[in-house]
C-alpha atoms as a PDB file:
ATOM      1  CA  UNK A   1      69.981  70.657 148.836  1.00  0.00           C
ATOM      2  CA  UNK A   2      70.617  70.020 144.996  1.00  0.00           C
ATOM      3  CA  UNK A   3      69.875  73.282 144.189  1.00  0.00           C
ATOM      4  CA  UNK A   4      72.264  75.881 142.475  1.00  0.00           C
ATOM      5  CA  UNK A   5      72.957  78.759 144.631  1.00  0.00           C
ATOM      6  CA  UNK A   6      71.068  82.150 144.740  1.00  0.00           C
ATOM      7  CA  UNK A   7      72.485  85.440 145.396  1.00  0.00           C
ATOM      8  CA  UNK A   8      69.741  87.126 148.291  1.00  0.00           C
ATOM      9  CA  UNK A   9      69.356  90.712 147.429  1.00  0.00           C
ATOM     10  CA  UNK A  10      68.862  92.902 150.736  1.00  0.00           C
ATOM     11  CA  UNK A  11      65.381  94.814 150.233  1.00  0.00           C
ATOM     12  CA  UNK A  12      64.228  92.490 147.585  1.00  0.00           C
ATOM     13  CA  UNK A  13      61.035  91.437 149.724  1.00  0.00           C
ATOM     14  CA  UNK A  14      60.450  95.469 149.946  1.00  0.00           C
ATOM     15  CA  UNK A  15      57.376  97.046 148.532  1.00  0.00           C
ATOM     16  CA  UNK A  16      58.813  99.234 145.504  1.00  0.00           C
ATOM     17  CA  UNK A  17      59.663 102.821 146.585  1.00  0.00           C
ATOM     18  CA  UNK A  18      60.802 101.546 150.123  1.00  0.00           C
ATOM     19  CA  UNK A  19      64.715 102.498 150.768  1.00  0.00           C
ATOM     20  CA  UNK A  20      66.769 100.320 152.905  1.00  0.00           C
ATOM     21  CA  UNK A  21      70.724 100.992 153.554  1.00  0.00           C
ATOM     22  CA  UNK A  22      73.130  98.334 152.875  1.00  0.00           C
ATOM     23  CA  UNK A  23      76.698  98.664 155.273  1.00  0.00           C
ATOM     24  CA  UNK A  24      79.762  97.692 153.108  1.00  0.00           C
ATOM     25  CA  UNK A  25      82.061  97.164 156.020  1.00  0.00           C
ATOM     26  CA  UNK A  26      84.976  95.827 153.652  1.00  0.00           C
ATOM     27  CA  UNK A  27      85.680  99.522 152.313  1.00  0.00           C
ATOM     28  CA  UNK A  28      87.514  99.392 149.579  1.00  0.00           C
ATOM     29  CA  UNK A  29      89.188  95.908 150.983  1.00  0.00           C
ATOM     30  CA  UNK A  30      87.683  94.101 147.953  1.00  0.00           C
ATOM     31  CA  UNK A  31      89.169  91.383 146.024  1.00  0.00           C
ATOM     32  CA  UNK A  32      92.973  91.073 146.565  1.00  0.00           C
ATOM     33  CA  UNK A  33      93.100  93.606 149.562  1.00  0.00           C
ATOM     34  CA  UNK A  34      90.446  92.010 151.132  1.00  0.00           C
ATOM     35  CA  UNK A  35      92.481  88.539 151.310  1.00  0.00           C
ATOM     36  CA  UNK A  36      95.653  90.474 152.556  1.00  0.00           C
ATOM     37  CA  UNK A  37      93.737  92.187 154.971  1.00  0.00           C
ATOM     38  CA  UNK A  38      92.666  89.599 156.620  1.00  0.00           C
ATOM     39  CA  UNK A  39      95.553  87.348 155.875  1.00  0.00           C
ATOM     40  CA  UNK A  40      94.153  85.048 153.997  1.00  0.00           C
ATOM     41  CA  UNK A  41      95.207  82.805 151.414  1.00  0.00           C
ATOM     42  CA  UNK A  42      93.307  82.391 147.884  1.00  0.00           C
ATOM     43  CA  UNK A  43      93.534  79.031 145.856  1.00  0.00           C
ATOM     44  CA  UNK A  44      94.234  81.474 143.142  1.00  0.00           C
ATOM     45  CA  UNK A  45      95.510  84.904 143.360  1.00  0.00           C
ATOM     46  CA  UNK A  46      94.706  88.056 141.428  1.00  0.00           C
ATOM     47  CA  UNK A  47      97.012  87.637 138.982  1.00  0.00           C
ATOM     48  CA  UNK A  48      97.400  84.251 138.917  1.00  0.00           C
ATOM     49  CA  UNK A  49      98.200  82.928 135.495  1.00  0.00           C
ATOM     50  CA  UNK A  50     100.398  79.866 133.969  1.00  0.00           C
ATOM     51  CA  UNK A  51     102.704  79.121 131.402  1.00  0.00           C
ATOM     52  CA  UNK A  52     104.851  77.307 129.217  1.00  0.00           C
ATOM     53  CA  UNK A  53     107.667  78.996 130.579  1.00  0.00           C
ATOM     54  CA  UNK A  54     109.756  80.635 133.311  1.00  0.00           C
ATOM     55  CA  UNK A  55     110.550  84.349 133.830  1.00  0.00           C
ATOM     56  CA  UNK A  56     113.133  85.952 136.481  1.00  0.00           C
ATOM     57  CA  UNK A  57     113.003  89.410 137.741  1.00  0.00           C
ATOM     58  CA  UNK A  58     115.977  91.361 138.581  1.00  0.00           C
ATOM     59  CA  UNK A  59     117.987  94.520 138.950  1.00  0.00           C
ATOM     60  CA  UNK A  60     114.904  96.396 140.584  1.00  0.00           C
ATOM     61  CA  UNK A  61     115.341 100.354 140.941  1.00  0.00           C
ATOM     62  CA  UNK A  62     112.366 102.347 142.366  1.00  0.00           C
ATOM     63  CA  UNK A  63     112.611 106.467 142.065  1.00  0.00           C
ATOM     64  CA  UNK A  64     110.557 108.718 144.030  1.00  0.00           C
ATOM     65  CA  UNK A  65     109.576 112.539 143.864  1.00  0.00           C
ATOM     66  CA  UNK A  66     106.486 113.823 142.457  1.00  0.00           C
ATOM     67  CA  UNK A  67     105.205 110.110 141.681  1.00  0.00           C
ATOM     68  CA  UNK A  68     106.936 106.708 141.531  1.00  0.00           C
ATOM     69  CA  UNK A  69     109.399 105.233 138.978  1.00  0.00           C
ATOM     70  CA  UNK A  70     109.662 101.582 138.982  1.00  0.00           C
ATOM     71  CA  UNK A  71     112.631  99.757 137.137  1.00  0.00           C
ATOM     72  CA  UNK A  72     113.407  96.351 136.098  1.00  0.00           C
ATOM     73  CA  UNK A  73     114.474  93.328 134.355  1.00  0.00           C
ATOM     74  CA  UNK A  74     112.750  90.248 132.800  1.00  0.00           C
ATOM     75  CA  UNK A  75     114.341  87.319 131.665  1.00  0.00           C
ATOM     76  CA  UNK A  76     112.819  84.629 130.171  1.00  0.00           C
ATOM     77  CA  UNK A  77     114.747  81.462 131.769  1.00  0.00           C
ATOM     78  CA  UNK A  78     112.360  78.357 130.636  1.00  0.00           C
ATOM     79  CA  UNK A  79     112.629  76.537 126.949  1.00  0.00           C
ATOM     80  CA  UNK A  80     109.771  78.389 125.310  1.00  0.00           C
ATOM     81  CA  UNK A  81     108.441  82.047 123.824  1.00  0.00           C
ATOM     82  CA  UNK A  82     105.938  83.250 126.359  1.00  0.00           C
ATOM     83  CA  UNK A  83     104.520  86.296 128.101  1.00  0.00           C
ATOM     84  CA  UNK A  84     104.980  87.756 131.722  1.00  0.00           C
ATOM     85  CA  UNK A  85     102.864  90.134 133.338  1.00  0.00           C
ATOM     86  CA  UNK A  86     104.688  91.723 136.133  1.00  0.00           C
ATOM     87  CA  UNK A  87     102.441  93.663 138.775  1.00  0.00           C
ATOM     88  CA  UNK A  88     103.623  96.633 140.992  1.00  0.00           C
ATOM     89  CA  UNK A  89     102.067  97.127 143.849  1.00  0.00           C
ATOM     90  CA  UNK A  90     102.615  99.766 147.067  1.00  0.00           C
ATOM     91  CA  UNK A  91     103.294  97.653 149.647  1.00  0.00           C
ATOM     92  CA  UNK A  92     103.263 100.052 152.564  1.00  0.00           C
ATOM     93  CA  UNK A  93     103.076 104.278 152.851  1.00  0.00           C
ATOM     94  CA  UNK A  94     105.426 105.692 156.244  1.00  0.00           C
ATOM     95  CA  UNK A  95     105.037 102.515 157.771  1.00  0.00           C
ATOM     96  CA  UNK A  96     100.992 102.054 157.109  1.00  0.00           C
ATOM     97  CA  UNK A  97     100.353  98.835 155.756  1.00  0.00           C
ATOM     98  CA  UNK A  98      98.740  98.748 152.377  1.00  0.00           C
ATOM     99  CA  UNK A  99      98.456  96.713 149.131  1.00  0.00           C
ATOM    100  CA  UNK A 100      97.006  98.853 146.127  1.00  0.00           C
ATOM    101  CA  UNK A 101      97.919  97.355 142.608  1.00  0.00           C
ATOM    102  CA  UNK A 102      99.746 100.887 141.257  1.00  0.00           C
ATOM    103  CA  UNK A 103     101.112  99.247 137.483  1.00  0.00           C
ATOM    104  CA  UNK A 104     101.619  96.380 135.606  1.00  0.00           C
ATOM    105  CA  UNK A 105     103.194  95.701 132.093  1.00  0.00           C
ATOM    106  CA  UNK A 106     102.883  92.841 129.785  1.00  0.00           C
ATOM    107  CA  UNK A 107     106.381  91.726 127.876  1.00  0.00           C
ATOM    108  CA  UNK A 108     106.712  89.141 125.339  1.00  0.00           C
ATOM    109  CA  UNK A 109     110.192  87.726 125.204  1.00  0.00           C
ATOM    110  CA  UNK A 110     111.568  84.388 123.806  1.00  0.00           C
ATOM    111  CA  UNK A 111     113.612  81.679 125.363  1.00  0.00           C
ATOM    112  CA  UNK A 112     116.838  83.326 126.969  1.00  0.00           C
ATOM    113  CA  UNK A 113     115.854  86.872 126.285  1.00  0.00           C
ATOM    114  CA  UNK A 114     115.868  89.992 128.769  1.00  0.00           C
ATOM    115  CA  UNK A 115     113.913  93.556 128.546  1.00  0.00           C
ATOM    116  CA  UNK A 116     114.445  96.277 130.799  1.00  0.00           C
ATOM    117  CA  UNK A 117     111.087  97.159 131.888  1.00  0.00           C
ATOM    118  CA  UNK A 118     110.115 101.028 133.472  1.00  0.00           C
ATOM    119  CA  UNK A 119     106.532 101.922 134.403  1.00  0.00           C
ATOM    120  CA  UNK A 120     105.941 105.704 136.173  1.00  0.00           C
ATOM    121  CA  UNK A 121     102.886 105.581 138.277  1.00  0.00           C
ATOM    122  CA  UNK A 122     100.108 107.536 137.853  1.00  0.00           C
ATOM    123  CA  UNK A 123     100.255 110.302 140.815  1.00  0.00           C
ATOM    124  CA  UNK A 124      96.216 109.445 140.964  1.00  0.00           C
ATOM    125  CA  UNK A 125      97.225 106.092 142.347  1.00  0.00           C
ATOM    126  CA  UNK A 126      99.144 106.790 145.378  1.00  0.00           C
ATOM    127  CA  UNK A 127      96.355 109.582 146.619  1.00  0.00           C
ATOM    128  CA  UNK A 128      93.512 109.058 149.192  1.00  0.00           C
ATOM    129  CA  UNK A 129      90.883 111.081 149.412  1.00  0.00           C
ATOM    130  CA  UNK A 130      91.266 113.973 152.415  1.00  0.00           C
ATOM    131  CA  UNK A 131      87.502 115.062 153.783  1.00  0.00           C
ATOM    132  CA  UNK A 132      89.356 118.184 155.105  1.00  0.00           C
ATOM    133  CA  UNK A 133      90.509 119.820 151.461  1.00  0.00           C
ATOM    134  CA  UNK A 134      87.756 117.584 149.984  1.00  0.00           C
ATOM    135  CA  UNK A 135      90.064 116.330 147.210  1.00  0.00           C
ATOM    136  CA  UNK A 136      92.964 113.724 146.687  1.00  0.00           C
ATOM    137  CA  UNK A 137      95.928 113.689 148.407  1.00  0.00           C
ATOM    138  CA  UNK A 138      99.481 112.197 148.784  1.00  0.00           C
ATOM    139  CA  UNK A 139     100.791 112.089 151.356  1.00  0.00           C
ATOM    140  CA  UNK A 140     104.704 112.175 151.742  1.00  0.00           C
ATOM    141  CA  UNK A 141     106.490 109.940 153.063  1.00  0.00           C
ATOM    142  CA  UNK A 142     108.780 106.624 152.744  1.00  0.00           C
ATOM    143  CA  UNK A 143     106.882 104.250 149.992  1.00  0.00           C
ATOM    144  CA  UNK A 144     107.609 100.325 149.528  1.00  0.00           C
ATOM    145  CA  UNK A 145     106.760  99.103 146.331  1.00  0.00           C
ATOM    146  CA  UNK A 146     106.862  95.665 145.560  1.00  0.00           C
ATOM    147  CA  UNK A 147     107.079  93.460 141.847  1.00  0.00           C
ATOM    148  CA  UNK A 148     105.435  90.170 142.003  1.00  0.00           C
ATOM    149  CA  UNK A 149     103.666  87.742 139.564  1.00  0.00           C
ATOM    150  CA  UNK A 150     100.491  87.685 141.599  1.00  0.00           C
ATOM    151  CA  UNK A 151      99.078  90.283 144.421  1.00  0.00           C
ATOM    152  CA  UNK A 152     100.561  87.483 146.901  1.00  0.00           C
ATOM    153  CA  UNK A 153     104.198  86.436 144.845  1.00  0.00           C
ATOM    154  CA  UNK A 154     106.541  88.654 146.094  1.00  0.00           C
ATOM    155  CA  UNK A 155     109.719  89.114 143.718  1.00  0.00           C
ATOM    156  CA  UNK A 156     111.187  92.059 144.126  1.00  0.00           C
ATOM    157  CA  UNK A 157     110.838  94.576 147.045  1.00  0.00           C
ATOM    158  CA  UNK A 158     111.859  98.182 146.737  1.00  0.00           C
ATOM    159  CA  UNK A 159     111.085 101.782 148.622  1.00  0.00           C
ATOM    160  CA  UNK A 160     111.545 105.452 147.661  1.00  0.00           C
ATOM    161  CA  UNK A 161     110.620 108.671 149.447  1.00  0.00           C
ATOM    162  CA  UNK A 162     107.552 110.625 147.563  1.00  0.00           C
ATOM    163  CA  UNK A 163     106.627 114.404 148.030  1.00  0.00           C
ATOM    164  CA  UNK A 164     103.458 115.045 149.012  1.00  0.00           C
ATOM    165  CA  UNK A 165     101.273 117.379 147.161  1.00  0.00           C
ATOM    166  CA  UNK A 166      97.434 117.954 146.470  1.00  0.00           C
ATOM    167  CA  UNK A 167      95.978 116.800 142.644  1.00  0.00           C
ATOM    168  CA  UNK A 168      93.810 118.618 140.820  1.00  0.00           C
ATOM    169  CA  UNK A 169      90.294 117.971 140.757  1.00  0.00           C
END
């Protein structure tokens, strides 16, 4: 008690030169897919941010092939000049549940104003690694992509089919 707390290193009572292994169950469940996975809510999302004013999204069109397209629109509804940071995130792959952040853009826009906003996903962030070909993968399939304002703020909800293909090393 009444003392600030200490991260405990595994190993760190080991003589030097003594390995140990360390099991990272989580995966790559860290952060914001770690909360979703296990349903979980946090006080303050990845993401999270405030301002002095509102923003709407709207009009949402998501095109698939080769990659992902992801269209939009922002308004900015409240009294004041601000900045909104929409996220994209794929929601779900062929009915596999799954929350990977995949884009984001950042749009400054004054009181009343609106922007069309388009971000094209890097192919690299819709791949998994396959042990088989021992290289990245997507796989094809149905895709839901979702815009929010946080990894938990579901605005807009959209799908599109993707082909699957093999990327480069």
């Amino acid at each position: 008690l009444g003392q600030t707390p200490r991260p405990e290193t595994p190993g760190i009572d080991l003589p030097d030169g003594v390995q140990f292994d360390v099991n990272y169950t989580e995966g790559s469940d860290i952060g914001y897919r770690w909360f979703a996975r296990t349903r979980q809510t946090p006080l303050f999302p990845f993401g999270y941010g405030l301002s002095y004013t509102a923003f709407d999204y709207s009009n949402l069109t998501v095109e698939g092939g080769q990659t992902v397209t992801v269209g939009f629109d922002v308004t900015n509804t409240g009294g004041a000049a601000g900045e909104a940071v929409p996220q994209i995130y794929l929601m779900s792959r062929t009915g596999r549940p799954l929350q990977r952040l995949i884009g984001f853009s950042k749009v400054a826009l004054s009181s009343g104003q609106r922007q069309r906003v388009s971000v094209r996903v890097d192919p690299r962030l819709l791949a998994d690694f396959d042990a088989g070909i021992n290289g990245w993968r997507i796989p094809a399939g149905l895709y839901t992509i979702m815009v929010g304002r946080s990894a938990i703020e579901r605005v807009l909800v959209g799908a599109a089919t993707v082909d699957g293909q093999s990327l480069p090393p």
